[in-house]
PDB file of N, CA and C in Angstrom:
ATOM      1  N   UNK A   1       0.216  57.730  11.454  1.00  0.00           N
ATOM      2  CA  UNK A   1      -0.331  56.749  10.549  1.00  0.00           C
ATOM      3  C   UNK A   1       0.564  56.645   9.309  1.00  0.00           C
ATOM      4  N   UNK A   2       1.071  55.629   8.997  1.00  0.00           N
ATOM      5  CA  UNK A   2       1.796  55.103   7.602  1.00  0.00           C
ATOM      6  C   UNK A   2       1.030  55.582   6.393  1.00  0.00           C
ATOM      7  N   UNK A   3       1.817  56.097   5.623  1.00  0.00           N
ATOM      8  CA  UNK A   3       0.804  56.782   3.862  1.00  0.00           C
ATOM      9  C   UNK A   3       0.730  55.358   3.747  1.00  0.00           C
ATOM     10  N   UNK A   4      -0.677  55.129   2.426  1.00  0.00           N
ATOM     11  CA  UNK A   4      -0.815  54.119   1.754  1.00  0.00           C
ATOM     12  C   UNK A   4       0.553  53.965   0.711  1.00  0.00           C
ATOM     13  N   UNK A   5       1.422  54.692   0.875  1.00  0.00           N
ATOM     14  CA  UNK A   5       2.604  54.049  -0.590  1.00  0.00           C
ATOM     15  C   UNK A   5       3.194  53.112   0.306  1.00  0.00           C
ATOM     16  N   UNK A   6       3.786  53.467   1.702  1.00  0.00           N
ATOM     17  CA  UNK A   6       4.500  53.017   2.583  1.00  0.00           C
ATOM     18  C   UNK A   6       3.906  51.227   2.679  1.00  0.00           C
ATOM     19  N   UNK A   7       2.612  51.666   2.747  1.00  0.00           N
ATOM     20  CA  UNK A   7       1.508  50.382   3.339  1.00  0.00           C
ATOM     21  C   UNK A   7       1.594  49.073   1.987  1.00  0.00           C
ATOM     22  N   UNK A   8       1.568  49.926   0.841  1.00  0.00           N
ATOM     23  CA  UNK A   8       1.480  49.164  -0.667  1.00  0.00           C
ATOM     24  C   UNK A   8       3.130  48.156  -0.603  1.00  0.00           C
ATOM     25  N   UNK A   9       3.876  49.106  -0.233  1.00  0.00           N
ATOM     26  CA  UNK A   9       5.608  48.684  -0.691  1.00  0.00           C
ATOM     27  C   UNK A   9       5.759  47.499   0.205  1.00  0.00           C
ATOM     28  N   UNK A  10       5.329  47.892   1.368  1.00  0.00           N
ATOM     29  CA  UNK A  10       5.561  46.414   2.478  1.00  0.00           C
ATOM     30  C   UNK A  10       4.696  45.371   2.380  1.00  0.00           C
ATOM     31  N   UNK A  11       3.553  45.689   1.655  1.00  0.00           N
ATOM     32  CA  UNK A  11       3.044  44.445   1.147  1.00  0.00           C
ATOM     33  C   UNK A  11       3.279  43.805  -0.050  1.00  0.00           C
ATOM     34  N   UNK A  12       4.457  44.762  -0.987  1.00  0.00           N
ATOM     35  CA  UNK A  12       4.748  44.143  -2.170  1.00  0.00           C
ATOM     36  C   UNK A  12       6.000  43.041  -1.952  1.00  0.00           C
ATOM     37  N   UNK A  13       6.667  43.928  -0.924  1.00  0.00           N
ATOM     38  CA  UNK A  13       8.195  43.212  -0.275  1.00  0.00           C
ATOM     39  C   UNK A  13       7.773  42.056   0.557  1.00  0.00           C
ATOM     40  N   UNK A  14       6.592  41.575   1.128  1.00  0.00           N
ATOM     41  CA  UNK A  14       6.190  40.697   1.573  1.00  0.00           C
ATOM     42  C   UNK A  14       5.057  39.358   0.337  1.00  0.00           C
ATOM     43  N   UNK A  15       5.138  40.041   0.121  1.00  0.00           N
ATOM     44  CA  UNK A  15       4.622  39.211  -1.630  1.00  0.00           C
ATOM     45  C   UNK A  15       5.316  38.565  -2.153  1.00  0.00           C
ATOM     46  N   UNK A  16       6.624  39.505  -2.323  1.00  0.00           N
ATOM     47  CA  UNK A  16       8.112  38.901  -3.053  1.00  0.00           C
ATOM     48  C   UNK A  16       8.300  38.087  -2.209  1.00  0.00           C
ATOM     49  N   UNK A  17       8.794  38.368  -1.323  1.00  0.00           N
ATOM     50  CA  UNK A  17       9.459  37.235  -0.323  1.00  0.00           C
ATOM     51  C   UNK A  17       8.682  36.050  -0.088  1.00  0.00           C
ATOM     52  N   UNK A  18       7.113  35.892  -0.236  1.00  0.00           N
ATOM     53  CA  UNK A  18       6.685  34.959   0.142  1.00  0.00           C
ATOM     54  C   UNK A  18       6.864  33.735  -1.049  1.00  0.00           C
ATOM     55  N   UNK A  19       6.406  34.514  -2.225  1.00  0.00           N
ATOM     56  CA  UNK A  19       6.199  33.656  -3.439  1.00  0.00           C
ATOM     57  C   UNK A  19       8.094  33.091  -3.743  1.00  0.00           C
ATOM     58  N   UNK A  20       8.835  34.279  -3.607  1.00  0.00           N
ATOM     59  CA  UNK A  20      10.340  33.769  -3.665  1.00  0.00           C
ATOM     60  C   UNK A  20      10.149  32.180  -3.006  1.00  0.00           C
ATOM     61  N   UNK A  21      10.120  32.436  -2.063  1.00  0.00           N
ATOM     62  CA  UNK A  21      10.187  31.217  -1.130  1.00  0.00           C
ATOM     63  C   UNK A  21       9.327  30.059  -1.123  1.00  0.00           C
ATOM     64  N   UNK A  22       7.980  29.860  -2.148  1.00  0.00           N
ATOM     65  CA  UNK A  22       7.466  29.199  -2.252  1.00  0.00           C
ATOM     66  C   UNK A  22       7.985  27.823  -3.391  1.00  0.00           C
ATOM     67  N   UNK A  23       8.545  29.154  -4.169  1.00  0.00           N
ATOM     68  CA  UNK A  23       9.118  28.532  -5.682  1.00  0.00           C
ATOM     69  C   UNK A  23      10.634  27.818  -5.602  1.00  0.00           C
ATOM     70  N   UNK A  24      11.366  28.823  -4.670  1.00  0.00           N
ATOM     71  CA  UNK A  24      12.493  27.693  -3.889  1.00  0.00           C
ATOM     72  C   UNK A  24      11.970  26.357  -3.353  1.00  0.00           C
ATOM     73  N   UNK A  25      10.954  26.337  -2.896  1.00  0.00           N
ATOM     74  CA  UNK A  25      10.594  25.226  -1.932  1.00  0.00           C
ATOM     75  C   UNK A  25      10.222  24.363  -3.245  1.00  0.00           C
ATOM     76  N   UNK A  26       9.191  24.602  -4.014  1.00  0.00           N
ATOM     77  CA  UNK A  26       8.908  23.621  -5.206  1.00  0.00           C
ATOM     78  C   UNK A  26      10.025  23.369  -6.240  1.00  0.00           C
ATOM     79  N   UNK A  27      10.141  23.818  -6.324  1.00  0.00           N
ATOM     80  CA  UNK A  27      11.628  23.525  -7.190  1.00  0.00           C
ATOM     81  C   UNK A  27      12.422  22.824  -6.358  1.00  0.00           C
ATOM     82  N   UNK A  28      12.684  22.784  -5.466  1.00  0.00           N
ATOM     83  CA  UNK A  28      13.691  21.951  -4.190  1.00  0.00           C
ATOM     84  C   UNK A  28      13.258  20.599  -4.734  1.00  0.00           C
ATOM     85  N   UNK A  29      11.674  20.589  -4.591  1.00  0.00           N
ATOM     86  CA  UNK A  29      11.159  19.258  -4.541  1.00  0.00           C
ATOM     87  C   UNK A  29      11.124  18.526  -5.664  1.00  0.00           C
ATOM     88  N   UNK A  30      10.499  19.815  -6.703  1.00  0.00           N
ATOM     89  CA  UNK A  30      11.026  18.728  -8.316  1.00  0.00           C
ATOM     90  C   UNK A  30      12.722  18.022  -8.627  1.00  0.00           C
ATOM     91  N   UNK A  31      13.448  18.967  -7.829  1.00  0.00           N
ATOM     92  CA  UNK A  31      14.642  18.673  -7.842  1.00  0.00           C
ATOM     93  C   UNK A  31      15.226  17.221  -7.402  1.00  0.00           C
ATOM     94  N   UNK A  32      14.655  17.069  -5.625  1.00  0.00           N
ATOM     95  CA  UNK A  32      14.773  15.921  -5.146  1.00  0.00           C
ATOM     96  C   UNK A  32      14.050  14.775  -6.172  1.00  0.00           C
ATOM     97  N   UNK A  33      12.806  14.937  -6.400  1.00  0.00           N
ATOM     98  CA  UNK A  33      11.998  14.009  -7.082  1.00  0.00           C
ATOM     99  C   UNK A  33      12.865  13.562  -8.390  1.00  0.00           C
ATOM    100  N   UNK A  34      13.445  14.552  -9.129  1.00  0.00           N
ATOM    101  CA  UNK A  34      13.923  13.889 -10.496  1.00  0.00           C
ATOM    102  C   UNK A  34      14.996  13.140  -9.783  1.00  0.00           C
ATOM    103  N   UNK A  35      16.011  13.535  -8.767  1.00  0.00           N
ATOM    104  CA  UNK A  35      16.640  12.521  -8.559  1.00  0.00           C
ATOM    105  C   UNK A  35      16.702  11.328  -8.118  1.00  0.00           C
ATOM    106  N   UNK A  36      15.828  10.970  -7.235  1.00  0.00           N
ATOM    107  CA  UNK A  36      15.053   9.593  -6.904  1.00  0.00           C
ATOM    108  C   UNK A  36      14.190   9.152  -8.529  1.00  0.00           C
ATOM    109  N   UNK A  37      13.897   9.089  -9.119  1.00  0.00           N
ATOM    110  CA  UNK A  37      13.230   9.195 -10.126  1.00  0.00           C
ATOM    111  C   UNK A  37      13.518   7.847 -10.841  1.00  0.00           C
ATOM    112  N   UNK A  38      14.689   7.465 -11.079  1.00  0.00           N
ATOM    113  CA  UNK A  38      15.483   6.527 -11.659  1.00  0.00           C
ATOM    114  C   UNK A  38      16.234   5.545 -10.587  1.00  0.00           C
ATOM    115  N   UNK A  39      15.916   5.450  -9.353  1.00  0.00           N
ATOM    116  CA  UNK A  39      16.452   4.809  -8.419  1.00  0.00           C
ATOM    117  C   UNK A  39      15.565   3.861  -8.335  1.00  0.00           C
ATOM    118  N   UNK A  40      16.753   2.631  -8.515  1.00  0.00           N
ATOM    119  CA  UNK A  40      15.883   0.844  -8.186  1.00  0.00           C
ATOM    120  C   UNK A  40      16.489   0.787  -6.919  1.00  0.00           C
ATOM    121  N   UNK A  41      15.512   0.712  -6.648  1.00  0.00           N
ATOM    122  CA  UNK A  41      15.100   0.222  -5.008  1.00  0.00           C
ATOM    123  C   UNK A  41      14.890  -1.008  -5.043  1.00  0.00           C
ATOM    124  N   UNK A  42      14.062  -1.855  -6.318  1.00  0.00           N
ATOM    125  CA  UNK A  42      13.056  -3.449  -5.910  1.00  0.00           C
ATOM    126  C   UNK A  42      14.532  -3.976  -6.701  1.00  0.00           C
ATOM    127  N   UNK A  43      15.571  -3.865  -6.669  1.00  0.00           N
ATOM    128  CA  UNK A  43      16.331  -4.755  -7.933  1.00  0.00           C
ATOM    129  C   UNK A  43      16.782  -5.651  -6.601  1.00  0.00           C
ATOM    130  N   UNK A  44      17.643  -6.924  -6.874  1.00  0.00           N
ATOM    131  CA  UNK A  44      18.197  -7.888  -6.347  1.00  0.00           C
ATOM    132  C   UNK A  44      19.313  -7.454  -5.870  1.00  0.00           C
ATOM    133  N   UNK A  45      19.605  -7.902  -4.693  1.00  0.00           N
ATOM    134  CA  UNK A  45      21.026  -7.013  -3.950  1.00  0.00           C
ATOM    135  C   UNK A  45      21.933  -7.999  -4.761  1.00  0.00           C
ATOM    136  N   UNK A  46      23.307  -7.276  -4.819  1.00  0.00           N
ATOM    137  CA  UNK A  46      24.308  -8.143  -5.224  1.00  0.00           C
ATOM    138  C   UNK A  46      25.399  -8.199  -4.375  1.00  0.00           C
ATOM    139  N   UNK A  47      26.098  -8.851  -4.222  1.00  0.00           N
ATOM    140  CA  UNK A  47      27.218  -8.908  -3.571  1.00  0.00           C
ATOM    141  C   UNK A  47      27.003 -10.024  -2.249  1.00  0.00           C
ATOM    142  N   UNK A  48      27.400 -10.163  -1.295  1.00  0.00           N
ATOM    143  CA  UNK A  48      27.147 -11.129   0.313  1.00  0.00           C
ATOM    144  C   UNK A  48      25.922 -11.281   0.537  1.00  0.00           C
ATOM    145  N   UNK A  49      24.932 -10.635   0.131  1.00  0.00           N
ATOM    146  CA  UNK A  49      23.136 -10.097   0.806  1.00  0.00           C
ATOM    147  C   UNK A  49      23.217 -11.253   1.367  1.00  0.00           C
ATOM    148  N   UNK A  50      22.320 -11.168   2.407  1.00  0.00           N
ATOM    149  CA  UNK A  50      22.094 -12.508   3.226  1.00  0.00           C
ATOM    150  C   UNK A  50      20.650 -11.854   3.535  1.00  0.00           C
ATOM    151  N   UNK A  51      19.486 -12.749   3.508  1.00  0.00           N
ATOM    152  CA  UNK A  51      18.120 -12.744   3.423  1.00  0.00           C
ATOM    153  C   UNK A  51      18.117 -12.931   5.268  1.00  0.00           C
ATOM    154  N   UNK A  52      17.215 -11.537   5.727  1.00  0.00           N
ATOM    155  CA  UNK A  52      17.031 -11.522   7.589  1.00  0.00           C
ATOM    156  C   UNK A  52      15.704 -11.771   7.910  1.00  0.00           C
ATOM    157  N   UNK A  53      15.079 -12.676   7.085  1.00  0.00           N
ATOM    158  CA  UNK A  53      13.524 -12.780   7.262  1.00  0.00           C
ATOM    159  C   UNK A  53      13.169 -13.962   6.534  1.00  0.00           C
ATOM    160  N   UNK A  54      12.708 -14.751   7.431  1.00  0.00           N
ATOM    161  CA  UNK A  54      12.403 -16.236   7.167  1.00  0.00           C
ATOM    162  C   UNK A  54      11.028 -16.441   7.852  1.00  0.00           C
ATOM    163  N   UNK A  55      10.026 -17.137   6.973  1.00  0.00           N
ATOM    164  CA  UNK A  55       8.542 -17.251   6.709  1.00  0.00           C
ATOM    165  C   UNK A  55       8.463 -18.407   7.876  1.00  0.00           C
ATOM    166  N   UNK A  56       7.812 -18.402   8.957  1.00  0.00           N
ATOM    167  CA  UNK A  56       7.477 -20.034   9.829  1.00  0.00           C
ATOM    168  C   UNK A  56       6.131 -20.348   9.191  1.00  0.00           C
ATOM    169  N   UNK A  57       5.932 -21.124   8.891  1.00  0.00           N
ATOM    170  CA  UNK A  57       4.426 -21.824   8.693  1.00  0.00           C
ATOM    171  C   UNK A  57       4.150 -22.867   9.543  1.00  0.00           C
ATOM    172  N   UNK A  58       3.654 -22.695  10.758  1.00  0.00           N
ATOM    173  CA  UNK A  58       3.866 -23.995  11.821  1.00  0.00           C
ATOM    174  C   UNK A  58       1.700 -24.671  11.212  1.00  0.00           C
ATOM    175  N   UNK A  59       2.096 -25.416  10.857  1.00  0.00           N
ATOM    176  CA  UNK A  59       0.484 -26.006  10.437  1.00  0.00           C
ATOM    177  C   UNK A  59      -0.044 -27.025  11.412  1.00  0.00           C
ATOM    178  N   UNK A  60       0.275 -27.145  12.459  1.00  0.00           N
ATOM    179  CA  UNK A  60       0.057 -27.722  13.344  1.00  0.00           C
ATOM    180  C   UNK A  60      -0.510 -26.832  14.804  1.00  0.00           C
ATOM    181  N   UNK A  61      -0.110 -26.041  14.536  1.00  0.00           N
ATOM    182  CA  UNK A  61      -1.042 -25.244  15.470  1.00  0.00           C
ATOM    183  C   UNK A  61      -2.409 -24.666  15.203  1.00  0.00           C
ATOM    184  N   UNK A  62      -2.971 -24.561  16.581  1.00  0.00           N
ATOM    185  CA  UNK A  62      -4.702 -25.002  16.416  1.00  0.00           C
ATOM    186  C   UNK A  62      -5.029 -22.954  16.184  1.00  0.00           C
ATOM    187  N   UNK A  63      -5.857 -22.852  16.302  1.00  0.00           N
ATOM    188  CA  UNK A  63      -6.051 -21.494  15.886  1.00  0.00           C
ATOM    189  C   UNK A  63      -5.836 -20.172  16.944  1.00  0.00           C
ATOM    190  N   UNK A  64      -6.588 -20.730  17.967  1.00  0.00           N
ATOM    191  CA  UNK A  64      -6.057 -20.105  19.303  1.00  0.00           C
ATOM    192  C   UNK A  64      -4.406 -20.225  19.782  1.00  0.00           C
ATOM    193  N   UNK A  65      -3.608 -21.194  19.225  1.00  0.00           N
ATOM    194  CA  UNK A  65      -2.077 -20.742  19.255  1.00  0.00           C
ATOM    195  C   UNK A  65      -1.892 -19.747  18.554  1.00  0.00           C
ATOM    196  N   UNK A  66      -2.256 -19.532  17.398  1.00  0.00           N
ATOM    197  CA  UNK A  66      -1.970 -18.614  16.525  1.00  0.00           C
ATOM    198  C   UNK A  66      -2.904 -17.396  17.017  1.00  0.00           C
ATOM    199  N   UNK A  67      -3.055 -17.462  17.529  1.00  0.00           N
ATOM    200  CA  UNK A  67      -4.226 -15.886  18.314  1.00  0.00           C
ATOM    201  C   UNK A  67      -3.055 -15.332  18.838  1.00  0.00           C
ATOM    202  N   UNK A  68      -2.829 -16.589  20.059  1.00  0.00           N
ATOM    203  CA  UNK A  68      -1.273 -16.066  21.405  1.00  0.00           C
ATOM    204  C   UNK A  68      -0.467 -15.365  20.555  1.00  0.00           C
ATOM    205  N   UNK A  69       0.417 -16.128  19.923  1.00  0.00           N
ATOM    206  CA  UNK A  69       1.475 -16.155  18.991  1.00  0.00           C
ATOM    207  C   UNK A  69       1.472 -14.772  18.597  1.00  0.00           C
ATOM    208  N   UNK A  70       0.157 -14.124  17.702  1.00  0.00           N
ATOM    209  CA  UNK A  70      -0.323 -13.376  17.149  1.00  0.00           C
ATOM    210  C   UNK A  70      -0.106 -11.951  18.167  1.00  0.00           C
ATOM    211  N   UNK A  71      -0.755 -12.265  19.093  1.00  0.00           N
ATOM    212  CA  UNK A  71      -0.834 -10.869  20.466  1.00  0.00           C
ATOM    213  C   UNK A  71       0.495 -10.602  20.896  1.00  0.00           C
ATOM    214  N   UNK A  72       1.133 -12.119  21.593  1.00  0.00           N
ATOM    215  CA  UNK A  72       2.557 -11.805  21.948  1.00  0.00           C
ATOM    216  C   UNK A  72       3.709 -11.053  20.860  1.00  0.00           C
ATOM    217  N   UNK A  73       3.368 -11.683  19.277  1.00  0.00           N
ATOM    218  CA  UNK A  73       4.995 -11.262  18.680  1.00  0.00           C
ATOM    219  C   UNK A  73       4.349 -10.045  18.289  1.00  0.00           C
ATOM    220  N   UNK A  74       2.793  -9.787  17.660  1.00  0.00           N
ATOM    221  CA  UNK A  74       2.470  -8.644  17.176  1.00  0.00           C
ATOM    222  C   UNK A  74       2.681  -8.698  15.595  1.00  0.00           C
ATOM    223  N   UNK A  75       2.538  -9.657  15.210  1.00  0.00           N
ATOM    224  CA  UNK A  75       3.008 -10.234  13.601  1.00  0.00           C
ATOM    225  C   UNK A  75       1.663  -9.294  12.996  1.00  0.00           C
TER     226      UNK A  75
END
């Protein structure tokens, strides 16, 4: 049977190691986070952008086209 000092130490060395590793992990993340933090994402592209998404509004179709339409593209 292991003395209780033996039993205490491996649960202290497993303590350390856990919390070590917790605080790496959060800190990782505040880390990532401040750097995204200041990143525009919504700004206007500059340069060639060419827009890949164009709106159809067909107003002539009866409602049940737009059901089909709806099932087939999955809009």
């Amino acid at each position: 049977m292991k003395s209780w000092v033996e039993l205490v130490y491996n649960s202290c060395k497993v303590f350390i190691l856990f919390t070590g590793c917790t605080l790496l992990f959060y800190f990782g993340m505040v880390w990532v986070s401040g750097e995204y933090q200041d990143y525009k994402r919504y700004d206007e592209p500059s340069g060639s952008a060419v827009k890949v998404m164009q709106m159809n509004v067909y107003e002539d179709q009866t409602w049940i086209e737009r059901l089909f339409m709806f099932y087939h593209n999955g809009e």
